[in-house]
Protein backbone atom coordinates (compact mmCIF):
# COMPACT_ATOMS: atom_id res chain seq x y z
CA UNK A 1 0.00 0.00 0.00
CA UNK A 2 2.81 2.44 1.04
CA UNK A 3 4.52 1.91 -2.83
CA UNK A 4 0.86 2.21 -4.49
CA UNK A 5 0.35 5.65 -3.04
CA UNK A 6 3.61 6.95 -4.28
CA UNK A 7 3.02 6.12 -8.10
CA UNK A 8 -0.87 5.74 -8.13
CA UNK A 9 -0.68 10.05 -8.39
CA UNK A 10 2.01 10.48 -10.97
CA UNK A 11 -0.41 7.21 -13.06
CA UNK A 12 -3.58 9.61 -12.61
CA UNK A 13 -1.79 12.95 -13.84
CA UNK A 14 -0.43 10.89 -16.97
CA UNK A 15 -3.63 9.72 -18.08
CA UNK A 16 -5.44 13.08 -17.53
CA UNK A 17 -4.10 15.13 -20.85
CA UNK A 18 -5.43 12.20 -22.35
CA UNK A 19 -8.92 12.75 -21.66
CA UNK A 20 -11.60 14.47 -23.38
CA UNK A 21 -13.67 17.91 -22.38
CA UNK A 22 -16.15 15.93 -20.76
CA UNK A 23 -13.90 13.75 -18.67
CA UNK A 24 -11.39 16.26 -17.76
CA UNK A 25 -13.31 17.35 -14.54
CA UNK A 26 -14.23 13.98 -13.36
CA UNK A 27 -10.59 13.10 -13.60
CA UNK A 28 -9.58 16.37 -11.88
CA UNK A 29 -11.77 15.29 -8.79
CA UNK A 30 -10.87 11.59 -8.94
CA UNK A 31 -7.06 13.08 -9.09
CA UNK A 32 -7.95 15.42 -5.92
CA UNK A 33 -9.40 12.55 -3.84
CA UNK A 34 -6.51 10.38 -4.74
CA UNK A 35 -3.78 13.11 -3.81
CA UNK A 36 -5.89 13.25 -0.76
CA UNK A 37 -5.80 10.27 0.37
CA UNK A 38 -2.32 9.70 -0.42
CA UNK A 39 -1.22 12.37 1.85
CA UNK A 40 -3.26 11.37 4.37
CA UNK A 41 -1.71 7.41 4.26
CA UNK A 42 2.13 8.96 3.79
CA UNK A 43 1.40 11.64 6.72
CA UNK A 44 0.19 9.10 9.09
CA UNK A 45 2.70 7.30 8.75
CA UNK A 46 5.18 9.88 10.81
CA UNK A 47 7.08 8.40 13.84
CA UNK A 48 6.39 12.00 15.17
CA UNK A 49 3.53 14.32 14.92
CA UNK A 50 3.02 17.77 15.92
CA UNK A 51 -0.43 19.68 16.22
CA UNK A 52 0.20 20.83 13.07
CA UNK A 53 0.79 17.63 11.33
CA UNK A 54 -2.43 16.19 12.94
CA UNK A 55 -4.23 19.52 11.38
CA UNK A 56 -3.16 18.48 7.77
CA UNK A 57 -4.22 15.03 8.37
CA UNK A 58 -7.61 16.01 8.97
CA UNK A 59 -7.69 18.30 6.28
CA UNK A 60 -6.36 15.93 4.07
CA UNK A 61 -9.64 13.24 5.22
CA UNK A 62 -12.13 16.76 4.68
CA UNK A 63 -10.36 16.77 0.92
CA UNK A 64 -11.15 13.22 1.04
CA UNK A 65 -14.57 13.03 1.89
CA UNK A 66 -15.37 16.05 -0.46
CA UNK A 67 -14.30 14.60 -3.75
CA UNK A 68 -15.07 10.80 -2.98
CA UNK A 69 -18.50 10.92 -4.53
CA UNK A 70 -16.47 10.65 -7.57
CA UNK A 71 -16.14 6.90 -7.01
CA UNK A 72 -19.72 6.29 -5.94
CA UNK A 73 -20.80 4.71 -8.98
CA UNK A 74 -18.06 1.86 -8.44
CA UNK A 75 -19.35 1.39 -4.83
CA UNK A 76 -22.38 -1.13 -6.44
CA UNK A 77 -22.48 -4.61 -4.08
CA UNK A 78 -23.68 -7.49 -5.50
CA UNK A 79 -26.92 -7.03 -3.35
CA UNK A 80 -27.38 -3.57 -4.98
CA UNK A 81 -26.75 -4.76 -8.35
CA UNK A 82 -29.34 -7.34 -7.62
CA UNK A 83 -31.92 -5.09 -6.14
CA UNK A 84 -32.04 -2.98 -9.44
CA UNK A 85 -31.81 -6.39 -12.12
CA UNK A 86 -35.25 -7.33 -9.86
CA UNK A 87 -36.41 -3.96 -9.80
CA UNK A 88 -35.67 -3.57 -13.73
CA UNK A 89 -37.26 -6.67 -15.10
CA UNK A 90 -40.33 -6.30 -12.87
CA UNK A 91 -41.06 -2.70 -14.18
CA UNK A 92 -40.47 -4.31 -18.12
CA UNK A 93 -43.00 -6.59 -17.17
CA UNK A 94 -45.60 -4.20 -16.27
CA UNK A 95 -44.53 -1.82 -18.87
CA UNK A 96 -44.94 -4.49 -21.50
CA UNK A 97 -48.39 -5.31 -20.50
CA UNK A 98 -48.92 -1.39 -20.81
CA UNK A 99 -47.84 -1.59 -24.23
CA UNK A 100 -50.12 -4.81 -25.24
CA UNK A 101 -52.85 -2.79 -24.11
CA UNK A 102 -52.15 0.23 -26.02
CA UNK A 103 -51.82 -2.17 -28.93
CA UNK A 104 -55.31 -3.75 -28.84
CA UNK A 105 -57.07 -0.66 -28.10
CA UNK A 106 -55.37 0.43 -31.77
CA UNK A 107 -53.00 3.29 -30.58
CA UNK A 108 -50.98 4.58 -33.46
CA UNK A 109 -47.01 3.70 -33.64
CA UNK A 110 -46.27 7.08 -32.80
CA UNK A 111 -48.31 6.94 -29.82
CA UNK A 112 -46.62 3.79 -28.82
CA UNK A 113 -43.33 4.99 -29.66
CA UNK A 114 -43.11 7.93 -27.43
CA UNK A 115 -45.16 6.09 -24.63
CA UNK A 116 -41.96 3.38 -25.00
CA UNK A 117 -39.65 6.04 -24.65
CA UNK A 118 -41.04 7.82 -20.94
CA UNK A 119 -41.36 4.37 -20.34
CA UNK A 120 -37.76 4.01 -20.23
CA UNK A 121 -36.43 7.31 -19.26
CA UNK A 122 -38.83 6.20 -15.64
CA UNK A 123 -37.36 3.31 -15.44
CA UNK A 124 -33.81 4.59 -15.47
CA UNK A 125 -35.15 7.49 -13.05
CA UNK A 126 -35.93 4.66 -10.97
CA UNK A 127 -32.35 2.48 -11.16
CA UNK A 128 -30.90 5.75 -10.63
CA UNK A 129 -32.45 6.54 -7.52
CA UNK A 130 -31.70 2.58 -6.05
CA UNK A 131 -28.39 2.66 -6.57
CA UNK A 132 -27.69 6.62 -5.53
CA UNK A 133 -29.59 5.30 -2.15
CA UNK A 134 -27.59 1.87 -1.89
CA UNK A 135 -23.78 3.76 -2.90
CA UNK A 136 -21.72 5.32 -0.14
CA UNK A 137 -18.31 4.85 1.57
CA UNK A 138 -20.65 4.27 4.79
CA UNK A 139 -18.46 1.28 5.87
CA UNK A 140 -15.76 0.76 9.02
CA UNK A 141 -12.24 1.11 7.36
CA UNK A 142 -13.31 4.85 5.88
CA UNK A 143 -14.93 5.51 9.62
CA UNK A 144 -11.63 4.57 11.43
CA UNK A 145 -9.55 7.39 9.17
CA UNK A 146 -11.46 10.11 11.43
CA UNK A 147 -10.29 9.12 15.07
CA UNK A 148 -6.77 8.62 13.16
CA UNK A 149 -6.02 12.11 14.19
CA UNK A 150 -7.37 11.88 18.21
CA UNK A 151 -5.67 8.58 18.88
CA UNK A 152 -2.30 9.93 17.50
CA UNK A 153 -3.02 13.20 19.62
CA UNK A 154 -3.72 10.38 22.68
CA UNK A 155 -1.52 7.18 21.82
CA UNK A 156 1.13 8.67 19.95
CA UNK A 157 2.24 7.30 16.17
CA UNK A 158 0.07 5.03 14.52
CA UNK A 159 3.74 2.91 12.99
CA UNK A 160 3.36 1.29 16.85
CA UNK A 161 0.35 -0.75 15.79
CA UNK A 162 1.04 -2.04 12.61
CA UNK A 163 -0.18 -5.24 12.06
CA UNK A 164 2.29 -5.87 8.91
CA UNK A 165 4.65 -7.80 10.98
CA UNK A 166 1.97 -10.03 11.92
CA UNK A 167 0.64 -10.48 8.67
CA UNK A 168 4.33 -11.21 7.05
CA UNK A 169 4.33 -14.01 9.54
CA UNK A 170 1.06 -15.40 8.83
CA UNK A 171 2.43 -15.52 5.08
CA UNK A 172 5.93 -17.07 5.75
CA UNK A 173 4.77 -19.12 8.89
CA UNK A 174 1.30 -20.33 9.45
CA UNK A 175 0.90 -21.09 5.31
CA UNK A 176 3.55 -22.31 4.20
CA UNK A 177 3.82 -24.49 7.64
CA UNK A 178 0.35 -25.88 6.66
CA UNK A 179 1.26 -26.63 3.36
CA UNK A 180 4.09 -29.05 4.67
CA UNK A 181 1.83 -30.52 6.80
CA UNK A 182 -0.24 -33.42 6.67
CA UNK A 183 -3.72 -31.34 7.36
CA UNK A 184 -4.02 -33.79 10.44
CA UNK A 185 -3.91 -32.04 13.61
CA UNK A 186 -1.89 -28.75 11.53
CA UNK A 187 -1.44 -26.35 14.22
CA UNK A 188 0.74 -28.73 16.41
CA UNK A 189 2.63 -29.61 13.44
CA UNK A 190 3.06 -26.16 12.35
CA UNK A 191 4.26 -25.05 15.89
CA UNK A 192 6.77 -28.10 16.49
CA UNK A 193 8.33 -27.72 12.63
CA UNK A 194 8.85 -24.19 13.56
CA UNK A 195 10.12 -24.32 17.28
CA UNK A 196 13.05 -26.70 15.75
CA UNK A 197 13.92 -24.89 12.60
CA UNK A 198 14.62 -22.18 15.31
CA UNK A 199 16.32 -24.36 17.96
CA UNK A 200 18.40 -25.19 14.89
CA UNK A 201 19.00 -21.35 13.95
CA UNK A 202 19.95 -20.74 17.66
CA UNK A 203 22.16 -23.49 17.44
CA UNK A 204 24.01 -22.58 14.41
CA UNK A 205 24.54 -19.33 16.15
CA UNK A 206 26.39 -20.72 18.98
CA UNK A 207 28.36 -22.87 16.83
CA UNK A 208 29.56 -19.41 14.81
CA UNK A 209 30.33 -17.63 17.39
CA UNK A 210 32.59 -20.12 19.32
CA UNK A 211 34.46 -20.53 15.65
CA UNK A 212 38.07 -18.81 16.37
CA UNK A 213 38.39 -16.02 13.75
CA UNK A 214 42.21 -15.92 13.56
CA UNK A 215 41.93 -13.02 10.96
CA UNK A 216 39.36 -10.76 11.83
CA UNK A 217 40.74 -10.72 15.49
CA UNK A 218 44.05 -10.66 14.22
CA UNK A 219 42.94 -7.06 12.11
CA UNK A 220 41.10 -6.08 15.37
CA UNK A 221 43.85 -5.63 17.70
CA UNK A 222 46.01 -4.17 15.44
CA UNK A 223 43.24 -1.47 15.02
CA UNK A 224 42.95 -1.60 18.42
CA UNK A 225 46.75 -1.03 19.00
CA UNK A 226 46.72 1.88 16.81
CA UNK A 227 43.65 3.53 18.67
CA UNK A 228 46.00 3.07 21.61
CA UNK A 229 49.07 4.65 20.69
């Protein structure tokens, strides 16, 4: 995430002479919201803030929340998306029993024509309105980013609860440990194929460092000699 936010910017500013009239300002706010929010991410990550640092990084989460409505239209769930196919094909249905009627009662094609055509411009009114209602950034991870600023104020910098270090180790330890297990009773296999690979390690260790470097100590108190004199 940290190496996304320093190229994603630079990626949005190349593709934005590039664009049309028409899309120019929609990139210029998606470009705003994504500057945003990558100041935001590389500000909180300071081992040291001030009360002025803490004032950009809420101003930075304002900029964030202002121009985020840009990406509302990618913010459709698969419940949402459902909600308007249902929605859609239930209207068509009625609408096409509007239209038989019209038919029989011998409405001219004109007539039918531009009763087809409100028709439709009602039913993507309709859509519309579902999925504005059902798309927001109303969800915990883009809550959290507004007490970022009181708990660094409180708890100091946010770099001492990283959970990286325990992810990297769920990666490198608990997966690949289960792979090279059976699946039969994993976690006890995981936790004794890893408790000797390190007695090993802290073996090897000892071993090195009762090794007589003849050399290197050799080169050290000559150093050590001329430090002295």
């Amino acid at each position: 995430m940290r190496n996304l936010v320093k190229v994603i910017l630079p990626c949005f500013a190349a593709s934005l002479p590039c664009s049309s009239a028409v899309e120019r300002p929609i990139l210029t706010q998606a470009m705003n919201c994504v500057r945003s929010i990558g100041d935001f991410t590389l500000m909180s990550q300071y081992k040291s803030h001030t009360d002025k640092t803490i004032q950009y990084l809420e101003q930075y989460l304002k900029a964030v929340h202002d121009h985020k409505d840009v990406f509302n239209e990618y913010r459709k769930d698969k419940s949402t998306v459902r909600k308007g196919r249902e929605v859609t094909t239930r209207i068509r249905g009625d609408n096409s029993g509007v239209m038989n009627q019209h038919r029989l009662s011998g409405a001219t094609g004109v007539k039918r024509c531009r009763i087809a055509e409100e028709q439709h411009r009602d039913l993507d009114g309709i859509v519309a309105e579902i999925y504005e209602e059902d798309e927001d950034f109303n969800f915990v991870k883009i809550h959290l980013l507004s007490h970022f600023g009181y708990y660094v104020w409180r708890f100091g910098n946010i770099q001492m609860y990283s959970t990286e270090l325990g992810e990297a180790s769920q990666k490198t330890m608990i997966k690949e440990g289960y792979r090279q297990s059976n699946r039969n009773h994993a976690s006890y296999q995981i936790l004794r194929t890893y408790a000797r690979l390190d007695s090993f390690k802290i073996h090897e260790m000892n071993v090195k460092a009762r090794i007589p470097r003849p050399i290197q100590d050799e080169l050290h108190n000559e150093q050590h000699k001329r430090q002295v004199g």
